[in-house]
N, C-alpha and C. Protein backbone atom coordinates (compact mmCIF):
# COMPACT_ATOMS: atom_id res chain seq x y z
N UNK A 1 102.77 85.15 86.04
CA UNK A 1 103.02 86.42 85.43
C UNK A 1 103.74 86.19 84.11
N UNK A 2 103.04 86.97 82.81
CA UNK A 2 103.60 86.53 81.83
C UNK A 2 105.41 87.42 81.57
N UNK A 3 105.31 87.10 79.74
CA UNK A 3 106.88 87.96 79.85
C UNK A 3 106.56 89.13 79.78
N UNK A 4 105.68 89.68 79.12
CA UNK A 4 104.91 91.45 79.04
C UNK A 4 105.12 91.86 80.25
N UNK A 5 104.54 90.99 81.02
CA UNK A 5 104.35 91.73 82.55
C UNK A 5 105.46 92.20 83.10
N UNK A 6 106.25 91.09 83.63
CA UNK A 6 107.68 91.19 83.67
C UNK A 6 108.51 92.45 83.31
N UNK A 7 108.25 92.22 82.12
CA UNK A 7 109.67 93.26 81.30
C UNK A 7 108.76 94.40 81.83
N UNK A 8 107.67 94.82 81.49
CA UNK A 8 106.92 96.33 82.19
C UNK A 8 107.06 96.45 83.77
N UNK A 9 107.46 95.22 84.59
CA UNK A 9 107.64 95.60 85.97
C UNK A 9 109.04 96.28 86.30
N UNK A 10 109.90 95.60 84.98
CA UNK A 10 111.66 96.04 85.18
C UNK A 10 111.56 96.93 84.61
N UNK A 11 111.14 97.52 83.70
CA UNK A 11 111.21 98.83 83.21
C UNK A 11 110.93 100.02 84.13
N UNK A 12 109.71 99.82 84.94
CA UNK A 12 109.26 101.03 86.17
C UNK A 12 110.23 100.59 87.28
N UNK A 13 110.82 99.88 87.70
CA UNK A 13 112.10 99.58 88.24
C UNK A 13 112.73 100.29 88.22
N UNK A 14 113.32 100.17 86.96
CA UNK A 14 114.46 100.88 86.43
C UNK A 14 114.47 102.13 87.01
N UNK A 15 113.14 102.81 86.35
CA UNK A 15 112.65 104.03 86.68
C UNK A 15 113.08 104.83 87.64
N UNK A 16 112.23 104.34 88.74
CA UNK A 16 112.18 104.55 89.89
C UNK A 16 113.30 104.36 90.55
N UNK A 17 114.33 103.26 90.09
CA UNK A 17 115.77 103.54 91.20
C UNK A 17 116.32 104.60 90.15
N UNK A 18 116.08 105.30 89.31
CA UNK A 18 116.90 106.14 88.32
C UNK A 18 116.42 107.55 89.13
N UNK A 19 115.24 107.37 89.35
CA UNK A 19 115.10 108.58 90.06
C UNK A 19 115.70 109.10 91.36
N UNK A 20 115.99 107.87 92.23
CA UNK A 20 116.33 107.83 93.62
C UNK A 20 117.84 107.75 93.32
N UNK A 21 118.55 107.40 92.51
CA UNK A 21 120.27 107.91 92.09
C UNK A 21 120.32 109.21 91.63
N UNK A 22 119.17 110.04 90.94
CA UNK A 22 119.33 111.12 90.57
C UNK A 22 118.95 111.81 91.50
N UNK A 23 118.03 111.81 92.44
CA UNK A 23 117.88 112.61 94.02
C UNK A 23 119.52 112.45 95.07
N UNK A 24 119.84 111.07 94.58
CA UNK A 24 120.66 110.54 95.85
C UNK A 24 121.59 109.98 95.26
N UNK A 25 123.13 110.94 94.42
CA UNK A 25 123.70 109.94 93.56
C UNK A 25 124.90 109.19 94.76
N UNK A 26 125.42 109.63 96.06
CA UNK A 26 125.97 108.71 96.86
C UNK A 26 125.16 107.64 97.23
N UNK A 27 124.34 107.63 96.82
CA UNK A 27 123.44 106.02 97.59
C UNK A 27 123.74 104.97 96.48
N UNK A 28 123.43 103.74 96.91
CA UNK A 28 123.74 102.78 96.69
C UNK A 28 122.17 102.20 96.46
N UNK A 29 121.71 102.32 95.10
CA UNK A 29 120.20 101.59 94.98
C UNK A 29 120.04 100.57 94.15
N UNK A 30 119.52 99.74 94.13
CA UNK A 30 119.76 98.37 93.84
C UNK A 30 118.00 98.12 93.94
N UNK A 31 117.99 96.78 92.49
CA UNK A 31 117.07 96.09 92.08
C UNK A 31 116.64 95.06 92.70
N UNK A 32 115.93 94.45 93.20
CA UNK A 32 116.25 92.85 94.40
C UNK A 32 115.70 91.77 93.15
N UNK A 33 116.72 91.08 93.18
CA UNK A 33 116.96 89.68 92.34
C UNK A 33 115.59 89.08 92.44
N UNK A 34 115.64 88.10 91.68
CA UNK A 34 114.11 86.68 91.85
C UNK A 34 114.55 86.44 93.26
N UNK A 35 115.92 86.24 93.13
CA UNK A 35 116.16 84.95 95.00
C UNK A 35 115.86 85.89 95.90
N UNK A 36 116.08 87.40 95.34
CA UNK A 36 116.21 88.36 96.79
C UNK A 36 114.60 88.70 96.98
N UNK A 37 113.84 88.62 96.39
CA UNK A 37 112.48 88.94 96.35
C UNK A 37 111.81 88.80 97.98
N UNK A 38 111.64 87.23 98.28
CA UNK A 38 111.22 87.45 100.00
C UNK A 38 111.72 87.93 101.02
N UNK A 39 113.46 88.60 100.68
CA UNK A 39 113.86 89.43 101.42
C UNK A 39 114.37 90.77 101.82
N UNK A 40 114.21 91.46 100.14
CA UNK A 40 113.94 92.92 100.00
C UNK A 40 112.99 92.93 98.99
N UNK A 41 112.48 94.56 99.12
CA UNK A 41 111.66 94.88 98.35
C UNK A 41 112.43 95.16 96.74
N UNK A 42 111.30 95.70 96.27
CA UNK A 42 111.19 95.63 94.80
C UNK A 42 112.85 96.59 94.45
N UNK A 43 112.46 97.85 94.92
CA UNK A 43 113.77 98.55 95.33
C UNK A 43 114.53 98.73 96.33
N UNK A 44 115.72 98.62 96.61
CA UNK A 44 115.72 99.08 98.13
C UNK A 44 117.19 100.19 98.13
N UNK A 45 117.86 100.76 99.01
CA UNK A 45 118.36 101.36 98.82
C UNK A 45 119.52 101.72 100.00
N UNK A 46 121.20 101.19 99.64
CA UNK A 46 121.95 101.09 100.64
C UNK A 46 122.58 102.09 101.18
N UNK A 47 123.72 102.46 102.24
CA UNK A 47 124.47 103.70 102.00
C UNK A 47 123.62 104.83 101.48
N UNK A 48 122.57 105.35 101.75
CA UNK A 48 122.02 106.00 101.70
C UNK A 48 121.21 107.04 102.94
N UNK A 49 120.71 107.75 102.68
CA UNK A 49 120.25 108.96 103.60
C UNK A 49 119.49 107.46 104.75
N UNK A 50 119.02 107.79 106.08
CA UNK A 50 118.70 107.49 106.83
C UNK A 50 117.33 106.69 106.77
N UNK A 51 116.71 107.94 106.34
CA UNK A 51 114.80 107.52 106.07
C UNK A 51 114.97 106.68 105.10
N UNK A 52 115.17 106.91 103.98
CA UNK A 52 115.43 106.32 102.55
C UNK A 52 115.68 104.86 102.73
N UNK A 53 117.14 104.55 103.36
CA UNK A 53 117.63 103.13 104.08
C UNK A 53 116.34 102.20 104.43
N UNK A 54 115.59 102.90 105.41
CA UNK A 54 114.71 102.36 106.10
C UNK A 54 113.66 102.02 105.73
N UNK A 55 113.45 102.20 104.20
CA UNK A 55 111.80 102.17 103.69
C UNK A 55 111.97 100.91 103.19
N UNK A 56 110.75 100.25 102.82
CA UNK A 56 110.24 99.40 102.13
C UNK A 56 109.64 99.65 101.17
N UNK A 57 110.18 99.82 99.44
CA UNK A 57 109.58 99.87 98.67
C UNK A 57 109.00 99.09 97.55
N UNK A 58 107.54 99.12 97.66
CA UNK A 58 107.29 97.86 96.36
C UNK A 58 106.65 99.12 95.01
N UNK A 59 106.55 98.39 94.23
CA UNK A 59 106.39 98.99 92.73
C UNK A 59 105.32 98.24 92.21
N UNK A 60 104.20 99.44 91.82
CA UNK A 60 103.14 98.57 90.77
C UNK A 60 102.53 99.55 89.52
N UNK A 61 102.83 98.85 88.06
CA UNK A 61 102.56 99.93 86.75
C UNK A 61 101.67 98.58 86.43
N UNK A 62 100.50 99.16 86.34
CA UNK A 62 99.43 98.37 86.40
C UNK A 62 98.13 99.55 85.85
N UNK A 63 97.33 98.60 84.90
CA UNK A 63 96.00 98.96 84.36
C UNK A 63 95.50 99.79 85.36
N UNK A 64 94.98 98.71 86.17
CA UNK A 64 94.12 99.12 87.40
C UNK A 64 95.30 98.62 88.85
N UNK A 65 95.98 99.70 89.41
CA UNK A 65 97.03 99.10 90.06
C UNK A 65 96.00 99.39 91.57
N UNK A 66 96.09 98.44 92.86
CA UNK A 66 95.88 98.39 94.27
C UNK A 66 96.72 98.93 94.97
N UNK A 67 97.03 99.91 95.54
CA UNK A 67 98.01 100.17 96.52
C UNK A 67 97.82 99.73 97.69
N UNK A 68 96.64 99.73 97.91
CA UNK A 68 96.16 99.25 99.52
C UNK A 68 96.42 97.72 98.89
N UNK A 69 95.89 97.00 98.61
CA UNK A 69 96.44 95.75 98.21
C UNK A 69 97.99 95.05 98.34
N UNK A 70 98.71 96.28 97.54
CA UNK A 70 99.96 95.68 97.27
C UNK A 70 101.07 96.58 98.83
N UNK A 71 100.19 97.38 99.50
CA UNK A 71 100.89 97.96 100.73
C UNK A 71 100.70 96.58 101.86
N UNK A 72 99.36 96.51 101.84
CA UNK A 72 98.83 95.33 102.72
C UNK A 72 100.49 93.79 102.37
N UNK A 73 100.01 93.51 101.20
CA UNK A 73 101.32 92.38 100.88
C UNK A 73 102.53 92.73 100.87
N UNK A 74 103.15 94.41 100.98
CA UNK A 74 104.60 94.65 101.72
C UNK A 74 104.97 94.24 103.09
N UNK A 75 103.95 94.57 103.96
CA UNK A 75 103.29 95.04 105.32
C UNK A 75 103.93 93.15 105.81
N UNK A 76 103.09 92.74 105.10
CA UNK A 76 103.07 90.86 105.53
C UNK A 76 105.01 90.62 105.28
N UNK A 77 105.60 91.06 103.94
CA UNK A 77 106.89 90.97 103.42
C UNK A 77 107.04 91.43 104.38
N UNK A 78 107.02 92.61 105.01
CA UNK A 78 108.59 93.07 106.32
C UNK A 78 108.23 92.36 107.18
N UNK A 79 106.74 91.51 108.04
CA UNK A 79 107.15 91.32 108.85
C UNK A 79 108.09 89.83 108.73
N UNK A 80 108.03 89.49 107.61
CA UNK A 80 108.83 87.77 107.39
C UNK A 80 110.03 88.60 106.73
N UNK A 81 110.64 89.58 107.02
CA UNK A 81 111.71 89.92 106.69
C UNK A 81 113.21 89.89 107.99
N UNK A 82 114.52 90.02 107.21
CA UNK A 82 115.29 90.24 107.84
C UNK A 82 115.19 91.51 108.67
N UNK A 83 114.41 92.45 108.44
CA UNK A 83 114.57 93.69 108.99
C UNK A 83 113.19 94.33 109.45
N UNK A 84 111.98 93.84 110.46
CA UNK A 84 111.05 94.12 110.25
C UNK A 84 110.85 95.32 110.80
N UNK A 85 111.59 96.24 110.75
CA UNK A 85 111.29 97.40 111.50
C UNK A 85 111.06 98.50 110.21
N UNK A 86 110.95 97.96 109.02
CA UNK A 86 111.03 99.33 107.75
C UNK A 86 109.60 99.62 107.52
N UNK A 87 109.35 100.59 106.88
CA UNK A 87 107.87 101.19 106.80
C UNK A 87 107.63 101.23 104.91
N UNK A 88 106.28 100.66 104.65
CA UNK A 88 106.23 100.03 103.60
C UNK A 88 105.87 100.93 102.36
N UNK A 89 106.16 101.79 101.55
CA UNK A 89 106.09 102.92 100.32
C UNK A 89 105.40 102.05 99.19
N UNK A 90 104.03 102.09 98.56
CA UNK A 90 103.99 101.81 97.29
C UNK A 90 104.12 103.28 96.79
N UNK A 91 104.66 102.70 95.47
CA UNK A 91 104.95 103.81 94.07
C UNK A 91 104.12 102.96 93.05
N UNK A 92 103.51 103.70 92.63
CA UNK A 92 102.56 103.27 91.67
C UNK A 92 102.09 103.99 90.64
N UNK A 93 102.14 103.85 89.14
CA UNK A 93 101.12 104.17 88.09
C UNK A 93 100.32 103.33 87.35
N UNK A 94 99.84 103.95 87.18
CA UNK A 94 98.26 103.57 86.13
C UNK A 94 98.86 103.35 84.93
N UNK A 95 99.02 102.47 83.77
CA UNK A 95 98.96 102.81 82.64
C UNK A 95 98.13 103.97 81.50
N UNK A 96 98.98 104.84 80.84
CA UNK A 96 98.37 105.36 80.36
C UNK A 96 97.77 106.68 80.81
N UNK A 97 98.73 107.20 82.24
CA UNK A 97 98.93 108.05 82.70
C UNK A 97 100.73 108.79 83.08
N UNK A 98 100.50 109.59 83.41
CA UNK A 98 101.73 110.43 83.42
C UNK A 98 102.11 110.53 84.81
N UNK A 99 101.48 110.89 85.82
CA UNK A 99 101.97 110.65 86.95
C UNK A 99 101.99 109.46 87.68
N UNK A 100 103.58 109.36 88.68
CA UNK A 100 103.47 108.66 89.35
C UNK A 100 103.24 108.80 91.16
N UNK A 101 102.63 107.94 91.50
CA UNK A 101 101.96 108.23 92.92
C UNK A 101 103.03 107.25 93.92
N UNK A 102 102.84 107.82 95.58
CA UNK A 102 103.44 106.86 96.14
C UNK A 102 101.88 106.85 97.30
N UNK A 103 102.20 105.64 97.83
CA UNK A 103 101.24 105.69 98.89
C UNK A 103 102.13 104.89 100.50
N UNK A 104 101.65 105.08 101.46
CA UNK A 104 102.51 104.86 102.26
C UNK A 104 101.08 105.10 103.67
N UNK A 105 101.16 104.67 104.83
CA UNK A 105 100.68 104.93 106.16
C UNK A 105 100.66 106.36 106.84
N UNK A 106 99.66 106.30 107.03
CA UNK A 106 99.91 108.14 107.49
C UNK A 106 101.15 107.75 108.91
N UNK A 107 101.45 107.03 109.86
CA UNK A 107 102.63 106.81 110.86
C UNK A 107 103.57 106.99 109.96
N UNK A 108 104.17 106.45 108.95
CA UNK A 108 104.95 105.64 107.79
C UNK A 108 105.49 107.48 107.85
N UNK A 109 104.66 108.23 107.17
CA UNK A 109 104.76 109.30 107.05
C UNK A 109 104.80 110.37 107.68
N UNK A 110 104.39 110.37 108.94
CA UNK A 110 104.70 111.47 110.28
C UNK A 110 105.79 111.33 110.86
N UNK A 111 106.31 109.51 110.70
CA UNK A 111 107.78 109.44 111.22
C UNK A 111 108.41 110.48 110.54
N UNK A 112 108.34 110.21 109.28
CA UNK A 112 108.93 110.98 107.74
C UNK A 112 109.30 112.74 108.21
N UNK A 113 107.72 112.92 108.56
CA UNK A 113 108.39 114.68 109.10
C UNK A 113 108.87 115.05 110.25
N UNK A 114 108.40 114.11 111.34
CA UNK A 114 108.99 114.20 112.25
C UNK A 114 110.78 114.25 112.10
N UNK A 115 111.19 113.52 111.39
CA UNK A 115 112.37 113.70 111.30
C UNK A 115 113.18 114.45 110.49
N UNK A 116 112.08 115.21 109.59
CA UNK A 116 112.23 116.60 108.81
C UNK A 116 112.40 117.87 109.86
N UNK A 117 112.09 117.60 111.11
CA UNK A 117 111.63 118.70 111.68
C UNK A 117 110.45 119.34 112.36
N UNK A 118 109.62 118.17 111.71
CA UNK A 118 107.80 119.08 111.58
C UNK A 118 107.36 118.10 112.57
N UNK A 119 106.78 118.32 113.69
CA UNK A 119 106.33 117.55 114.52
C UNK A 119 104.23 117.46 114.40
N UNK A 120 103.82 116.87 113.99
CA UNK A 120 102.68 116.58 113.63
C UNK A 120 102.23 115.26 114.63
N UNK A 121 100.99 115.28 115.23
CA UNK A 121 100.18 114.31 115.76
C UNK A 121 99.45 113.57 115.32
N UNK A 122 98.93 112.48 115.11
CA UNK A 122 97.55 111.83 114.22
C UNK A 122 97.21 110.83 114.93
N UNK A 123 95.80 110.39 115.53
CA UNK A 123 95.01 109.54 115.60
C UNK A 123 95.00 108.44 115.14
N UNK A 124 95.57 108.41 113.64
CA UNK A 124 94.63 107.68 112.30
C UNK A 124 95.69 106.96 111.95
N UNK A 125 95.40 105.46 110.77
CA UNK A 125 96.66 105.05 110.56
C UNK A 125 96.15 104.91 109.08
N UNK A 126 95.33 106.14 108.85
CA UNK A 126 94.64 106.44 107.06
C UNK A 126 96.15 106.14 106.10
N UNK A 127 96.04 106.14 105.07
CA UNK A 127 96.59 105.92 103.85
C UNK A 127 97.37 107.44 103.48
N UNK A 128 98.49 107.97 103.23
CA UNK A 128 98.70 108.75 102.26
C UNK A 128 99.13 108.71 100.97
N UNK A 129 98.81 109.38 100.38
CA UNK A 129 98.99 109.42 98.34
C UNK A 129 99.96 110.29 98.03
N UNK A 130 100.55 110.12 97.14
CA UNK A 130 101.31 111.71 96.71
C UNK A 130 102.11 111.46 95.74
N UNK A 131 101.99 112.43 94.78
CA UNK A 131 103.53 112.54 93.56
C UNK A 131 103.99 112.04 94.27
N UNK A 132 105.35 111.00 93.01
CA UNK A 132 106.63 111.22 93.81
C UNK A 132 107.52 112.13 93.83
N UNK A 133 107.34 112.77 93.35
CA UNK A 133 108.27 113.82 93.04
C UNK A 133 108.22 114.62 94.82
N UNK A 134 106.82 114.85 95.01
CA UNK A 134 106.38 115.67 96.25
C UNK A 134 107.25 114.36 97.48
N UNK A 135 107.17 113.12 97.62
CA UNK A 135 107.67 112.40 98.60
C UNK A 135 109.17 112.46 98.54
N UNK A 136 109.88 112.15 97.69
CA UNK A 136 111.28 113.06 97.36
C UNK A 136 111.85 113.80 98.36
N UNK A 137 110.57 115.07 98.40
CA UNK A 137 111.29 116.43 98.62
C UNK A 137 111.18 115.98 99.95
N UNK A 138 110.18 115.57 100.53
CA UNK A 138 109.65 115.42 101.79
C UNK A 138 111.18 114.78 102.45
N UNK A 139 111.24 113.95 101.77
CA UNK A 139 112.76 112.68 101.95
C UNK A 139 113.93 113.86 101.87
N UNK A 140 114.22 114.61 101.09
CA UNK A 140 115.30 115.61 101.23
C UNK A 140 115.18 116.10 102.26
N UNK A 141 114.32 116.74 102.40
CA UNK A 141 114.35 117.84 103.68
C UNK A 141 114.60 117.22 104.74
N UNK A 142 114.35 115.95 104.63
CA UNK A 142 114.62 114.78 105.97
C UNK A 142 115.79 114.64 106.55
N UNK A 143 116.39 114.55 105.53
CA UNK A 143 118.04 114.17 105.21
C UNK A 143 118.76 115.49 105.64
N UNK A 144 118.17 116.49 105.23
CA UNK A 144 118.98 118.04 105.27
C UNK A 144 118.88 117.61 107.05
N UNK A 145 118.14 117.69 107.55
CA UNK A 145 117.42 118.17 108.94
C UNK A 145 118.32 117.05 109.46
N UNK A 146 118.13 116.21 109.24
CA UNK A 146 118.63 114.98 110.53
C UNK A 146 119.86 114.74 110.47
């Protein structure tokens, strides 16, 4: 990975824990080092709301970015992790677009309302997409409720 790449991966970094201090300014969110890399994700987030704690988040600002790709290579990260019980969130944009998306397991995500309150069933272990802005709220209401 060159230095372009790099500096554009710390920049949506940045981002993205800027957003999750501005949803959550008692939390404790943090960047994971080069060394910390095989053992947290891209972001992770301490002292914080419950669900939030528990996620696994990786980050991709990419041309043509994979979520299923880069969910699949979280998925492998938690289970060689200290903590394999977290559920794996990509956040992702496209270059050259304005929104950003998260994608996550439809389980990943029924836990999510389930503990909002909303008790939902599913079959399926399909993919969900969504603003982040919309996963956020989902995550607030989580926090309010539990």
């Amino acid at each position: 990975m060159g230095l372009m790449q790099r500096t554009k991966g710390k920049v949506f970094e940045r981002k993205i824990a800027a957003l999750l201090r501005q949803r959550w300014p008692e939390a404790v969110v943090r960047r994971a080092s080069q060394a910390e890399r095989a053992h947290n994700p891209d972001v992770f987030v301490e002292r914080g709301p419950g669900w939030l704690s528990g996620i696994w988040l990786e980050l991709q600002d990419a041309r043509n970015p994979n979520p299923r790709a880069k969910l699949e290579q979280a998925e492998r990260d938690i289970i060689a992790s200290v903590d394999p019980l977290r559920d794996a969130i990509i956040v992702w944009h496209r270059l050259a677009e304005h929104a950003i998306w998260a994608t996550l397991r439809t389980g990943a995500y029924l836990r999510l309302l389930r503990s909002s309150g909303r008790m939902i069933e599913d079959q399926h272990n399909a993919l969900v997409t969504m603003e982040i802005d919309d996963l956020l709220d989902v995550v607030e209401a989580a926090q309010r409720s539990g």
